[in-house]
N, C-alpha and C. Protein backbone atom coordinates (compact mmCIF):
# COMPACT_ATOMS: atom_id res chain seq x y z
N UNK A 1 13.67 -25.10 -14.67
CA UNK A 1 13.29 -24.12 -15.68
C UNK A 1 12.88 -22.82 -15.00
N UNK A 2 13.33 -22.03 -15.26
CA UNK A 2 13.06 -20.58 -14.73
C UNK A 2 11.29 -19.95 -15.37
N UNK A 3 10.81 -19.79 -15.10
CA UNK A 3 9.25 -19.51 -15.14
C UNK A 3 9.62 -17.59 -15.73
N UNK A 4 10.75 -16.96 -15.34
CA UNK A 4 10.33 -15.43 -15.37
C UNK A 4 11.83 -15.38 -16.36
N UNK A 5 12.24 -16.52 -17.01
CA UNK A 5 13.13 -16.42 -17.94
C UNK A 5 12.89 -15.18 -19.48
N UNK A 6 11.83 -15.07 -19.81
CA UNK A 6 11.48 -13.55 -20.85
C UNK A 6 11.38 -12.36 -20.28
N UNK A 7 10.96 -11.22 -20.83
CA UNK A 7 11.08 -9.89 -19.55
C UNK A 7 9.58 -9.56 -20.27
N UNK A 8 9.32 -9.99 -21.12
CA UNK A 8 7.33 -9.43 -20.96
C UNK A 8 6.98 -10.87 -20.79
N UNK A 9 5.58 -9.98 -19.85
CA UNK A 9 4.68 -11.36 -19.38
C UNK A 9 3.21 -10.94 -20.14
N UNK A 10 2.37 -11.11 -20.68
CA UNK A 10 0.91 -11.19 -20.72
C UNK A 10 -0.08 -11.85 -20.96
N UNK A 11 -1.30 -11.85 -19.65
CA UNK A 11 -2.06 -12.18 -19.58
C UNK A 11 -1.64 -13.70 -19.10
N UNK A 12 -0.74 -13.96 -18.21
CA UNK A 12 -0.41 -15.03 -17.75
C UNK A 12 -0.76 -15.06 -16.21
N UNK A 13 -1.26 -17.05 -16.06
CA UNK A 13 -1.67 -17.06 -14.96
C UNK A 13 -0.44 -17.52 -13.74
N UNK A 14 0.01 -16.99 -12.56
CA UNK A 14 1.12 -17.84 -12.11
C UNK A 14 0.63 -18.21 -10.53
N UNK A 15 0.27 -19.73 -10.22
CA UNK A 15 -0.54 -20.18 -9.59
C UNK A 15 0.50 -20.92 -8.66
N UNK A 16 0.43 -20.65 -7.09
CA UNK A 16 0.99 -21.33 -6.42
C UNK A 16 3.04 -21.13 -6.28
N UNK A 17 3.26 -20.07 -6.90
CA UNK A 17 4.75 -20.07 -7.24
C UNK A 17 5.38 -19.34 -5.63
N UNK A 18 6.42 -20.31 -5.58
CA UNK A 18 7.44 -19.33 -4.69
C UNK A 18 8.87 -18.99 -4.91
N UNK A 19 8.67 -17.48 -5.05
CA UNK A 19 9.70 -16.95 -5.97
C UNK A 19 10.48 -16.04 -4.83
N UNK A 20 11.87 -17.01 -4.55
CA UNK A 20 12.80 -16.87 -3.77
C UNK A 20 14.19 -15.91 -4.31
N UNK A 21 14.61 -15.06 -3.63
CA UNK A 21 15.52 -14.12 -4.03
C UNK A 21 15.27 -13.93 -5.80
N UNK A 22 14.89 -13.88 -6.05
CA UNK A 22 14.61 -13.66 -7.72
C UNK A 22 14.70 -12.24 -7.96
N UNK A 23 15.39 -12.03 -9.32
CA UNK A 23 16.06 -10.92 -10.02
C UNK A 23 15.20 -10.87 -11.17
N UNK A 24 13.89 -10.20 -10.83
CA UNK A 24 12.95 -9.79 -12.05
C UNK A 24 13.18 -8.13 -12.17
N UNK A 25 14.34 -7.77 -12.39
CA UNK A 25 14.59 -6.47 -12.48
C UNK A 25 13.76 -6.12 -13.86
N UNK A 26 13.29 -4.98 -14.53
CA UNK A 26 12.97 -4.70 -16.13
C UNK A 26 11.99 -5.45 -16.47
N UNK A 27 11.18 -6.26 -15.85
CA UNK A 27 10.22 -7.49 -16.17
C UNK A 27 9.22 -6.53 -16.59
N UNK A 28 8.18 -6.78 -17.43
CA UNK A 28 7.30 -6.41 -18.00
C UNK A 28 6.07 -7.27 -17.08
N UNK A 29 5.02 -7.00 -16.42
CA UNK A 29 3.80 -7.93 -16.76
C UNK A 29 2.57 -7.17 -16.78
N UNK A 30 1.92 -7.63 -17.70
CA UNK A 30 0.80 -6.77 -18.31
C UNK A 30 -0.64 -7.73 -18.25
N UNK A 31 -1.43 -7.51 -17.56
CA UNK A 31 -2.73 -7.90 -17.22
C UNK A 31 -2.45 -9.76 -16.45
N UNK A 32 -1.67 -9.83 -16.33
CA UNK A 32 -0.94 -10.77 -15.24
C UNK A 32 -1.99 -11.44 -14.08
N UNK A 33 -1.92 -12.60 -13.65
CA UNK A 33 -2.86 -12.84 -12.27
C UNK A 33 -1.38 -13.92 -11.45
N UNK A 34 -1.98 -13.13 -9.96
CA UNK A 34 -0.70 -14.27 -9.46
C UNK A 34 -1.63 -14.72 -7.92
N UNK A 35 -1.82 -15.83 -8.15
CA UNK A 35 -2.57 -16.62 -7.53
C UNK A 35 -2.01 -17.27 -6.15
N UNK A 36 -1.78 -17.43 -4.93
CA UNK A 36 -1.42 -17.82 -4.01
C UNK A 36 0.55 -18.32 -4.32
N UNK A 37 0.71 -16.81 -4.63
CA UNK A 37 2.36 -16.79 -4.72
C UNK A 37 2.71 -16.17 -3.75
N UNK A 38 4.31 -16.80 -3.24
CA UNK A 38 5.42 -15.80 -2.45
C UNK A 38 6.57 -15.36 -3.04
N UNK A 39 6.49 -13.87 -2.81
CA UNK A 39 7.75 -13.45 -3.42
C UNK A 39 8.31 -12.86 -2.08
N UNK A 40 9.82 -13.16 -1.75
CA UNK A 40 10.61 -13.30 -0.81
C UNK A 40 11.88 -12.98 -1.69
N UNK A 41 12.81 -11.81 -0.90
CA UNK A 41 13.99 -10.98 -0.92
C UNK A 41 13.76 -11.06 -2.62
N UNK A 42 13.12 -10.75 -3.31
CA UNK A 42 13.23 -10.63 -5.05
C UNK A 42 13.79 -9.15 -5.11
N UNK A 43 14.22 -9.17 -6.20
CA UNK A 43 14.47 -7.72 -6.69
C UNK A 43 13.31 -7.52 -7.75
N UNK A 44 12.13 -6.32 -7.47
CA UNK A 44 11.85 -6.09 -8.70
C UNK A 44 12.04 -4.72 -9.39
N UNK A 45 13.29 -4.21 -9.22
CA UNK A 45 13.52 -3.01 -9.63
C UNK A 45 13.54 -2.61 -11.07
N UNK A 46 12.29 -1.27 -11.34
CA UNK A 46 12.80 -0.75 -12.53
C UNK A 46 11.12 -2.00 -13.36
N UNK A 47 11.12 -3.21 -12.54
CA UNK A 47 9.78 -3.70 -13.29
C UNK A 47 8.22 -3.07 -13.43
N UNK A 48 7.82 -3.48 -14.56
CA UNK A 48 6.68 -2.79 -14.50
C UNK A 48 5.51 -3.98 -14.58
N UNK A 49 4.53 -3.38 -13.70
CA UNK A 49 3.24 -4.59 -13.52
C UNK A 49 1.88 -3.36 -13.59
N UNK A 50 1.12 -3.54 -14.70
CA UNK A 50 0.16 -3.25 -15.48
C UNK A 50 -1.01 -3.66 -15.33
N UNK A 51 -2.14 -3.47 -14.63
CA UNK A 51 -3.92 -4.21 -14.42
C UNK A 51 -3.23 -5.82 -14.39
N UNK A 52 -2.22 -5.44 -13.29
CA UNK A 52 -2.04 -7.44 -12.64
C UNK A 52 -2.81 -7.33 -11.39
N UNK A 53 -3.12 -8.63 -10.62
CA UNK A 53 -3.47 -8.56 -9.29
C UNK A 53 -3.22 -9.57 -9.40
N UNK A 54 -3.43 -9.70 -7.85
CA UNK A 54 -2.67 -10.72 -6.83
C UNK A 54 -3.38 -11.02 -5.95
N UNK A 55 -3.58 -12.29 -5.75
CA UNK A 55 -4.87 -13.04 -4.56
C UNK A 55 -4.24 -13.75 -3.93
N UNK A 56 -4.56 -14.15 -2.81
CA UNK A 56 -3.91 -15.07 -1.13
C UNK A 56 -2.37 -14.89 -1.54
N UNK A 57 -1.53 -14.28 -1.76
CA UNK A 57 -0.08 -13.92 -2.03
C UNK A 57 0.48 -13.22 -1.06
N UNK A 58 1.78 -13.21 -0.54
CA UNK A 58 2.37 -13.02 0.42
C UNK A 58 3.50 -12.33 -0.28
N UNK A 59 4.07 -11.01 -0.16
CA UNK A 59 5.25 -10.41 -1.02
C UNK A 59 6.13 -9.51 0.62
N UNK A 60 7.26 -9.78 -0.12
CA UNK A 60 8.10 -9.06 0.94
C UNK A 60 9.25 -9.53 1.98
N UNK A 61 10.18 -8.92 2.48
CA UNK A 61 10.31 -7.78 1.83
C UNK A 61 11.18 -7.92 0.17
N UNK A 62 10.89 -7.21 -0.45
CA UNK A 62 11.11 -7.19 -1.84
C UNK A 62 11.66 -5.33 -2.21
N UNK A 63 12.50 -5.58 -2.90
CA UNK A 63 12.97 -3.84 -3.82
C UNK A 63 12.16 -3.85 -4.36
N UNK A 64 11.75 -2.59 -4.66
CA UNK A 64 10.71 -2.05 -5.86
C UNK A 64 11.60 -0.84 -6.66
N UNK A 65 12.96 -0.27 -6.36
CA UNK A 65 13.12 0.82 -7.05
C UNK A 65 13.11 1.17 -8.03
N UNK A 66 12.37 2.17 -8.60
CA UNK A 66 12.11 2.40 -9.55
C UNK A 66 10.78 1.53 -10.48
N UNK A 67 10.02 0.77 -9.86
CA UNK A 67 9.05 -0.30 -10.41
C UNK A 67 7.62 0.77 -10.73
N UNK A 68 6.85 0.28 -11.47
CA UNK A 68 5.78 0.88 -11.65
C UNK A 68 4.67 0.14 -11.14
N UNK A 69 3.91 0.16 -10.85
CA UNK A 69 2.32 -0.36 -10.90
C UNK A 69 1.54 0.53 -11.00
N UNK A 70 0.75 0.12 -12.00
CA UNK A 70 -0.18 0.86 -12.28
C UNK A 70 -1.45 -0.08 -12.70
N UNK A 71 -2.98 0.39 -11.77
CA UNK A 71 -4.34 -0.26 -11.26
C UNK A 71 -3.61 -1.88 -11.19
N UNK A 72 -2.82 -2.37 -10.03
CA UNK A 72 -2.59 -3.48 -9.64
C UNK A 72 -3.64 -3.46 -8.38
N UNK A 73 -3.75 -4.57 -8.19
CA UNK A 73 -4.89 -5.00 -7.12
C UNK A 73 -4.31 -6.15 -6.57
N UNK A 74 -4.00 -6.08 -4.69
CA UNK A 74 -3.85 -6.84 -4.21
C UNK A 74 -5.01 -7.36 -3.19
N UNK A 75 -5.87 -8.87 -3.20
CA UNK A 75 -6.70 -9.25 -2.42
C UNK A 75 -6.35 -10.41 -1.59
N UNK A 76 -6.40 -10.39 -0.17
CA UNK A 76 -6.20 -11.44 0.40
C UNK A 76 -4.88 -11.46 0.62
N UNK A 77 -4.24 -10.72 0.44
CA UNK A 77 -2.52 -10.85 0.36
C UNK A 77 -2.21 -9.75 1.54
N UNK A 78 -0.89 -10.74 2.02
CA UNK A 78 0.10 -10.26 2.26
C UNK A 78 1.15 -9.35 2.26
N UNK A 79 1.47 -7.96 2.79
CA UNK A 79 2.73 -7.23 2.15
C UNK A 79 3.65 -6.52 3.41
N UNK A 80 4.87 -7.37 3.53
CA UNK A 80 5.87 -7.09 4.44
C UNK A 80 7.26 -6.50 4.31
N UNK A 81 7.28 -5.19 4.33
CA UNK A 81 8.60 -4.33 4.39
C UNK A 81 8.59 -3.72 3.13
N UNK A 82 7.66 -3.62 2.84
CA UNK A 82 7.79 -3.01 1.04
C UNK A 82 8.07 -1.77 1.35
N UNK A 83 8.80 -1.04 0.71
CA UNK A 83 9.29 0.67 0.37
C UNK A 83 8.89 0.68 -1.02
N UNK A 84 7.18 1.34 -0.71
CA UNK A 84 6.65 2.06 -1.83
C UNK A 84 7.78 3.50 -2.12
N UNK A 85 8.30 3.97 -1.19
CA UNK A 85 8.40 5.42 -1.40
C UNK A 85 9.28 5.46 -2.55
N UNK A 86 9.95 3.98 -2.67
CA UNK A 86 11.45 3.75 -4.03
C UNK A 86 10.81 3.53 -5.07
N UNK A 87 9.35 3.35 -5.62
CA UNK A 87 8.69 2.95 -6.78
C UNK A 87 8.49 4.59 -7.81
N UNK A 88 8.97 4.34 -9.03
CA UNK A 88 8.16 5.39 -9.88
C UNK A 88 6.96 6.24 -9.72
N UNK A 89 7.29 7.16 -9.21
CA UNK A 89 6.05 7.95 -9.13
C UNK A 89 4.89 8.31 -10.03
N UNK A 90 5.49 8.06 -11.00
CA UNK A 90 4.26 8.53 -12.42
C UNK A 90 3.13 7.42 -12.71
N UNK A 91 3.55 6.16 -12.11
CA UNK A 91 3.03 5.04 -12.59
C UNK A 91 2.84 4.33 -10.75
N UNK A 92 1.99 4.78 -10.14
CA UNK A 92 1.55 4.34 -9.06
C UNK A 92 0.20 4.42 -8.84
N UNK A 93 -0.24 3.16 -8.74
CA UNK A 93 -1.60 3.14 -8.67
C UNK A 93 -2.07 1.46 -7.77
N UNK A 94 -2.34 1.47 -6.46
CA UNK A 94 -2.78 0.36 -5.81
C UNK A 94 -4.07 0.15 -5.44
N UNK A 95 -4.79 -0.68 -5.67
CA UNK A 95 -5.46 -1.31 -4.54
C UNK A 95 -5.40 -2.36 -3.87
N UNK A 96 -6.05 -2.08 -2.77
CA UNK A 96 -6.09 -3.23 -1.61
C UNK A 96 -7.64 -3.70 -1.32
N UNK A 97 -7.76 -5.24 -0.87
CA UNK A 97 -8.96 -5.66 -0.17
C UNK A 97 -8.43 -6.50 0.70
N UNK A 98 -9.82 -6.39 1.46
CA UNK A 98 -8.44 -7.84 2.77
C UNK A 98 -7.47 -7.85 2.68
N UNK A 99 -6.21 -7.18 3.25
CA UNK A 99 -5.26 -7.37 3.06
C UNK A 99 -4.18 -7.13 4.14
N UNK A 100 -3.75 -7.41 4.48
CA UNK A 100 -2.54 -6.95 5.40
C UNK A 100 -1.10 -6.19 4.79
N UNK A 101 -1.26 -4.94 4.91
CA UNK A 101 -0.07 -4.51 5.08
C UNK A 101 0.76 -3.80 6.16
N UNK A 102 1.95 -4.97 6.50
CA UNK A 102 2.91 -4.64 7.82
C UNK A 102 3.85 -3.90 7.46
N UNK A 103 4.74 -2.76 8.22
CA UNK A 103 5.79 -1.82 8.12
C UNK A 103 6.19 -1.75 6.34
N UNK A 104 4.88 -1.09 6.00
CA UNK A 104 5.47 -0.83 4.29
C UNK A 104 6.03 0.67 4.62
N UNK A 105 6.29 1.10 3.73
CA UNK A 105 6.59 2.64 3.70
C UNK A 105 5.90 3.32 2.38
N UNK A 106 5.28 4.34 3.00
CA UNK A 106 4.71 4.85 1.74
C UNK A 106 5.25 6.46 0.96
N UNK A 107 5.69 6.92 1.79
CA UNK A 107 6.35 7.89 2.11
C UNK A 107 6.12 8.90 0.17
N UNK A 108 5.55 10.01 0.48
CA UNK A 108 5.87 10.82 -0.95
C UNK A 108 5.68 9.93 -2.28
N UNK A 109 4.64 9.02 -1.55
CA UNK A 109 4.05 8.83 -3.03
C UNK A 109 2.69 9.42 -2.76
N UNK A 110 2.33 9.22 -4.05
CA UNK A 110 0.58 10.09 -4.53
C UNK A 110 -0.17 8.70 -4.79
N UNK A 111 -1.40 8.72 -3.67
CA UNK A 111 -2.82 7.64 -3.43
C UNK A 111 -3.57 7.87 -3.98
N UNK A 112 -3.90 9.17 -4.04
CA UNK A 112 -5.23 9.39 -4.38
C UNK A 112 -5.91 8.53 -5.22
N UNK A 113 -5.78 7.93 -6.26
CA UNK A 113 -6.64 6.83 -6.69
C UNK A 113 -6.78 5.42 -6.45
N UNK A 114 -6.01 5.34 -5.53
CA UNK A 114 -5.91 4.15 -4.93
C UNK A 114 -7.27 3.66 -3.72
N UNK A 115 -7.41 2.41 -3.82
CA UNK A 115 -8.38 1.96 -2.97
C UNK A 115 -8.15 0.98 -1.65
N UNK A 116 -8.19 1.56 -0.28
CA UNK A 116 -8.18 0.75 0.47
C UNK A 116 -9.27 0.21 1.67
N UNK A 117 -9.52 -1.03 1.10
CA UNK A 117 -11.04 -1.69 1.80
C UNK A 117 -10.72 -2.63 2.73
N UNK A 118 -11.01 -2.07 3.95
CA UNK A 118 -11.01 -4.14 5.27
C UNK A 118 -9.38 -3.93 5.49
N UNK A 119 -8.42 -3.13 5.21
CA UNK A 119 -6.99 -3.43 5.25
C UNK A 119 -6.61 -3.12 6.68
N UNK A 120 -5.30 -4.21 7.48
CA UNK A 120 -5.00 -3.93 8.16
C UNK A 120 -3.37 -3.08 8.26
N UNK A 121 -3.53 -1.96 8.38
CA UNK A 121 -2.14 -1.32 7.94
C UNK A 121 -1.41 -0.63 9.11
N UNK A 122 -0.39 -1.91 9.43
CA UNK A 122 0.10 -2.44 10.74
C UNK A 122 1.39 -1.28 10.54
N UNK A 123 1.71 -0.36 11.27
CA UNK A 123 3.34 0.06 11.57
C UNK A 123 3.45 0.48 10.13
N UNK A 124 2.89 1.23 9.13
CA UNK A 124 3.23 1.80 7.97
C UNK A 124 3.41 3.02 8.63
N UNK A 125 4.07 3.64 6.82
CA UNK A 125 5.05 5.01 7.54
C UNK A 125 4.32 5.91 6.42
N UNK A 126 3.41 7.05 6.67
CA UNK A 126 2.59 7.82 5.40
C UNK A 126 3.62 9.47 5.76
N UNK A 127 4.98 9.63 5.32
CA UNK A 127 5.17 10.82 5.43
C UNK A 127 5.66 11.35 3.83
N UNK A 128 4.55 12.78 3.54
CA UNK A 128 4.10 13.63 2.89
C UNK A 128 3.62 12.48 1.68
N UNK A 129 3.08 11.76 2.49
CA UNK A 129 2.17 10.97 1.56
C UNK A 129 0.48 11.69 0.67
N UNK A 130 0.54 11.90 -0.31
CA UNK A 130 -1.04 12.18 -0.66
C UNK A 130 -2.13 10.99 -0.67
N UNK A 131 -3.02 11.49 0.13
CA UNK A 131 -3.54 10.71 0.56
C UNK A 131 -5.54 11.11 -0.05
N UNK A 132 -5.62 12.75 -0.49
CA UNK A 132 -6.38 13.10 -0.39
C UNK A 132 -7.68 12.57 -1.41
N UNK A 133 -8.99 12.54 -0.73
CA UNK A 133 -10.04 11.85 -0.94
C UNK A 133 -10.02 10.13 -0.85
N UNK A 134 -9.00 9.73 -0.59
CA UNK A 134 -8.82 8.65 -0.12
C UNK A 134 -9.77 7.99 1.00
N UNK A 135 -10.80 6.61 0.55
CA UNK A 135 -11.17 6.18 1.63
C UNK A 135 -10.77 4.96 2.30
N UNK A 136 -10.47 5.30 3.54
CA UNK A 136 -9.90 4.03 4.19
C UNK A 136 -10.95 3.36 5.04
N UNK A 137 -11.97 2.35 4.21
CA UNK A 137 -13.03 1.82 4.41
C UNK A 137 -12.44 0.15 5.03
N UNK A 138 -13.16 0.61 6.76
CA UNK A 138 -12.98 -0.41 7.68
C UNK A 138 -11.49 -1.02 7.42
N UNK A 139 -10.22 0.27 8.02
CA UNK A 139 -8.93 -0.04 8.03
C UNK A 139 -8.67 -0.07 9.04
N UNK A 140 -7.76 -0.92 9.70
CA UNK A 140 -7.03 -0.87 11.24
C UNK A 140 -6.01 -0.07 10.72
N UNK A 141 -5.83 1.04 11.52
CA UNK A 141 -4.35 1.75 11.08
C UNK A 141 -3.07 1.38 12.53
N UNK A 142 -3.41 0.41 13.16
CA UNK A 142 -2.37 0.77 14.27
C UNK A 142 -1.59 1.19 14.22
N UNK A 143 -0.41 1.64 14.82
CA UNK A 143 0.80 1.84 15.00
C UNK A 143 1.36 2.85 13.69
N UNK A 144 0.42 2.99 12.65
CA UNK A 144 0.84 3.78 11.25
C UNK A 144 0.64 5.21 11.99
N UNK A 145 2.03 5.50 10.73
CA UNK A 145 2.37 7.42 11.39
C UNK A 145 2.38 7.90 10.10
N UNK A 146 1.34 9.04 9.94
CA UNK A 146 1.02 10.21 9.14
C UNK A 146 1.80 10.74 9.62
N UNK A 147 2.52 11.83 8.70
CA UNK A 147 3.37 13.10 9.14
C UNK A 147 3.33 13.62 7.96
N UNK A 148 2.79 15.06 7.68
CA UNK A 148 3.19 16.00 6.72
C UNK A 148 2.15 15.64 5.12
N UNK A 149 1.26 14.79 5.90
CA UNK A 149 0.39 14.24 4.78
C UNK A 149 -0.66 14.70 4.43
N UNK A 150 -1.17 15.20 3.09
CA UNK A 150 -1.91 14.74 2.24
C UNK A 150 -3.84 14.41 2.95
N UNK A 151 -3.94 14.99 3.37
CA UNK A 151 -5.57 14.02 3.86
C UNK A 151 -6.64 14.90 3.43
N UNK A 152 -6.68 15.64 2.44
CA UNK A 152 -7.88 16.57 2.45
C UNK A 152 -9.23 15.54 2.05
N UNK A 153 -9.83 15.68 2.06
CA UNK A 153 -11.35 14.90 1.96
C UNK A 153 -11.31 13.83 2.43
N UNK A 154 -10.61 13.03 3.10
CA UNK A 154 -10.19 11.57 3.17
C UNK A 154 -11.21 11.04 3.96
N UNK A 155 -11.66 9.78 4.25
CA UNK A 155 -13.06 9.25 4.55
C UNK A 155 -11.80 8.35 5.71
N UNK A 156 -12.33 8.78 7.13
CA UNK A 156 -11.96 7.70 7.84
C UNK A 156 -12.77 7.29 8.89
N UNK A 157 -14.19 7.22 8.20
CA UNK A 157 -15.27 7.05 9.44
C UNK A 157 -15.29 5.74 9.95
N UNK A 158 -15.31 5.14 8.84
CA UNK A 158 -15.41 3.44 9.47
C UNK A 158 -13.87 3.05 9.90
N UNK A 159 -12.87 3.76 9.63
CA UNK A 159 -11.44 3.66 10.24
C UNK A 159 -10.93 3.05 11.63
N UNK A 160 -10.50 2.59 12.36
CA UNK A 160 -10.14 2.91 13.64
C UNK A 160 -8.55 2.63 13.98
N UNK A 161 -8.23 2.85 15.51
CA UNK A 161 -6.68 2.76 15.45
C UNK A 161 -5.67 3.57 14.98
N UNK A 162 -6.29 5.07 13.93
CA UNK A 162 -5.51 5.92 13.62
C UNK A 162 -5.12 6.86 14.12
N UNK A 163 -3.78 7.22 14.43
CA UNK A 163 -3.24 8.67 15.03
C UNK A 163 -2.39 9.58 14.09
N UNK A 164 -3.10 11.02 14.13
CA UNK A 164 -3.45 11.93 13.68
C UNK A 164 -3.12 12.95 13.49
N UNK A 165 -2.25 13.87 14.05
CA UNK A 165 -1.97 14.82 14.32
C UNK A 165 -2.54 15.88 13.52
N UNK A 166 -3.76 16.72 13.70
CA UNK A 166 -4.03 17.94 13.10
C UNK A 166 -3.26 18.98 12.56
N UNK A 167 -2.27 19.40 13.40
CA UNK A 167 -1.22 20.51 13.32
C UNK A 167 -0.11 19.66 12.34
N UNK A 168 -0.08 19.02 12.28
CA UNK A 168 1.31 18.39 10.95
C UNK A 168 1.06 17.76 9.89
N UNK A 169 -0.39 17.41 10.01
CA UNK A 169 -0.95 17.18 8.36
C UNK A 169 -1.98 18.17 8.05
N UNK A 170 -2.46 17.97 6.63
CA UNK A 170 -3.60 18.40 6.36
C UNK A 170 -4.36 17.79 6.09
N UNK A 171 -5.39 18.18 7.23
CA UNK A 171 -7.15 17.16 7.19
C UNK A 171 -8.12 17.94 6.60
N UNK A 172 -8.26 19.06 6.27
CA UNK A 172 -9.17 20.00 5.54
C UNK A 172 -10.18 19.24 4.87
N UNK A 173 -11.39 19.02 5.68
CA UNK A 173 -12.47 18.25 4.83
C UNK A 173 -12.55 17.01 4.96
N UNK A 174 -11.93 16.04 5.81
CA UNK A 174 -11.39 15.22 5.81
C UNK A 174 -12.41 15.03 6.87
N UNK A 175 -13.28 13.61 6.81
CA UNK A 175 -14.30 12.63 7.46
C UNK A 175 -14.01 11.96 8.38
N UNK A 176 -14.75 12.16 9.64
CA UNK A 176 -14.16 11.15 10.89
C UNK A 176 -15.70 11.10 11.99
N UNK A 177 -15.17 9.59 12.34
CA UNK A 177 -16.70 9.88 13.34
C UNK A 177 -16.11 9.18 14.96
N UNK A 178 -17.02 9.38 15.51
CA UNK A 178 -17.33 9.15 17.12
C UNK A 178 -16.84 8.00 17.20
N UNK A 179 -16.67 6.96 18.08
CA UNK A 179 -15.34 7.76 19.48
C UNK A 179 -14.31 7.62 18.67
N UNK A 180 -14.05 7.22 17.54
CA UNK A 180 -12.29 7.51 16.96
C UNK A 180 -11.68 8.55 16.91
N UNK A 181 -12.45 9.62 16.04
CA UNK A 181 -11.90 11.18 15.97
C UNK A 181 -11.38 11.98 17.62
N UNK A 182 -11.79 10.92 18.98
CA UNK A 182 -10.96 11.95 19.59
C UNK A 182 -9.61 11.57 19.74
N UNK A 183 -9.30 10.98 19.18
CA UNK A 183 -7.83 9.90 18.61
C UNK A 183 -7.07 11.56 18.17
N UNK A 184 -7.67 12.44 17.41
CA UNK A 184 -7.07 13.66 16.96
C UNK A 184 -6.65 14.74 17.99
N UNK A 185 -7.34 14.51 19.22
CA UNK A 185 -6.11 15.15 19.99
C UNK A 185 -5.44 14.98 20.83
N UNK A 186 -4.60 13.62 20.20
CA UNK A 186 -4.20 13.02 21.67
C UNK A 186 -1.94 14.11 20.92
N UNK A 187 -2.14 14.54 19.84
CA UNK A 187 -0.97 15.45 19.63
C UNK A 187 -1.15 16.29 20.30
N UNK A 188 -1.60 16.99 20.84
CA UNK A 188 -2.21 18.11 21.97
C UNK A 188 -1.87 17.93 23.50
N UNK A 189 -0.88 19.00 23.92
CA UNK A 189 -0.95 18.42 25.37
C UNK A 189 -2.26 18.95 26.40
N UNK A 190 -3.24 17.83 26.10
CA UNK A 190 -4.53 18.17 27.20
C UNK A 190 -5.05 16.94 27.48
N UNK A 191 -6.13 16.92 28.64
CA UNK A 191 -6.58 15.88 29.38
C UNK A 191 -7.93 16.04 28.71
N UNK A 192 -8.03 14.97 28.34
CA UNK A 192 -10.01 14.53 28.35
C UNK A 192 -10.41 13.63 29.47
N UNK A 193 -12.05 14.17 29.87
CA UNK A 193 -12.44 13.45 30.83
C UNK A 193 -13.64 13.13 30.37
């Protein structure tokens, strides 16, 4: 029996599911909970997911083109190869807690209301991402590349692991503390001693 056989979902719980190459293109889900699910090579293009969240769940990589979310909340989860940058722009809205996200792409979408807490955001790609007032409270950013982004007020005190470049984004106002911030001029060709 196919579980995502209707195209609206609400207020449904989906506990433990692993949802393999699946074609939830147009799917509707609206106040949704998905409980220690994997979604693997799915298509969810063009779907829309509405005040759903998602706990100990593992997604990716997965299409999103054209998908909406809007105040989805992922905790404890997993997210590998996602290309935010293909999702609806009008209807983007994430948060994160505990969470791992590896080589997503975020690219030219708009954060700003988005929340990211404890996340480890491994090899993501933030170009002309808005990012501004955004706090990235106790985030590992390794290997993630800002370019051309978005950072005005952005809180990255408790941050670490992030590289920066002053001259190719905009940090205007933008929060940083000791010893991370000298992470900001390592775009600079000079020596610190």
């Amino acid at each position: 029996m196919d579980i995502f056989a209707e195209n609206e979902f609400e207020d449904q719980l989906f506990n433990g599911r692993v949802i393999f190459s699946s074609d939830l293109k147009d799917k509707i889900f609206e106040k949704c909970k998905f409980i220690s699910c994997t979604f693997l090579d799915c298509d969810l293009s063009g779907a829309e997911f509405s005040d759903c969240s998602f706990e100990n769940c593992s997604v990716g990589p997965v299409k999103v083109l054209d998908a909406s979310f809007r105040n989805v909340i992922f905790k404890n989860s997993k997210l590998v190869g996602v290309d935010f940058s293909k999702c609806s722009s009008g209807f983007f809205e994430l948060h994160f807690f505990k969470s791992l996200l590896d080589t997503c792409n975020f690219s030219m979408t708009k954060m700003t209301v988005s929340t990211l807490s404890e996340i480890i955001i491994r090899d993501c790609t933030f170009f002309e991402t808005d990012l501004q007032k955004v706090d990235f409270q106790n985030c590992d950013l390794a290997g993630s590349s800002f370019h051309l982004a978005r950072l005005e007020k952005a809180d990255f005190r408790s941050a670490k692991n992030y590289s920066i470049n002053p001259a190719t984004n905009k940090i205007k106002g933008a929060r940083f503390s000791l010893p991370e911030a000298i992470s900001l001029l390592s775009g600079f060709d000079i020596e610190l001693e």
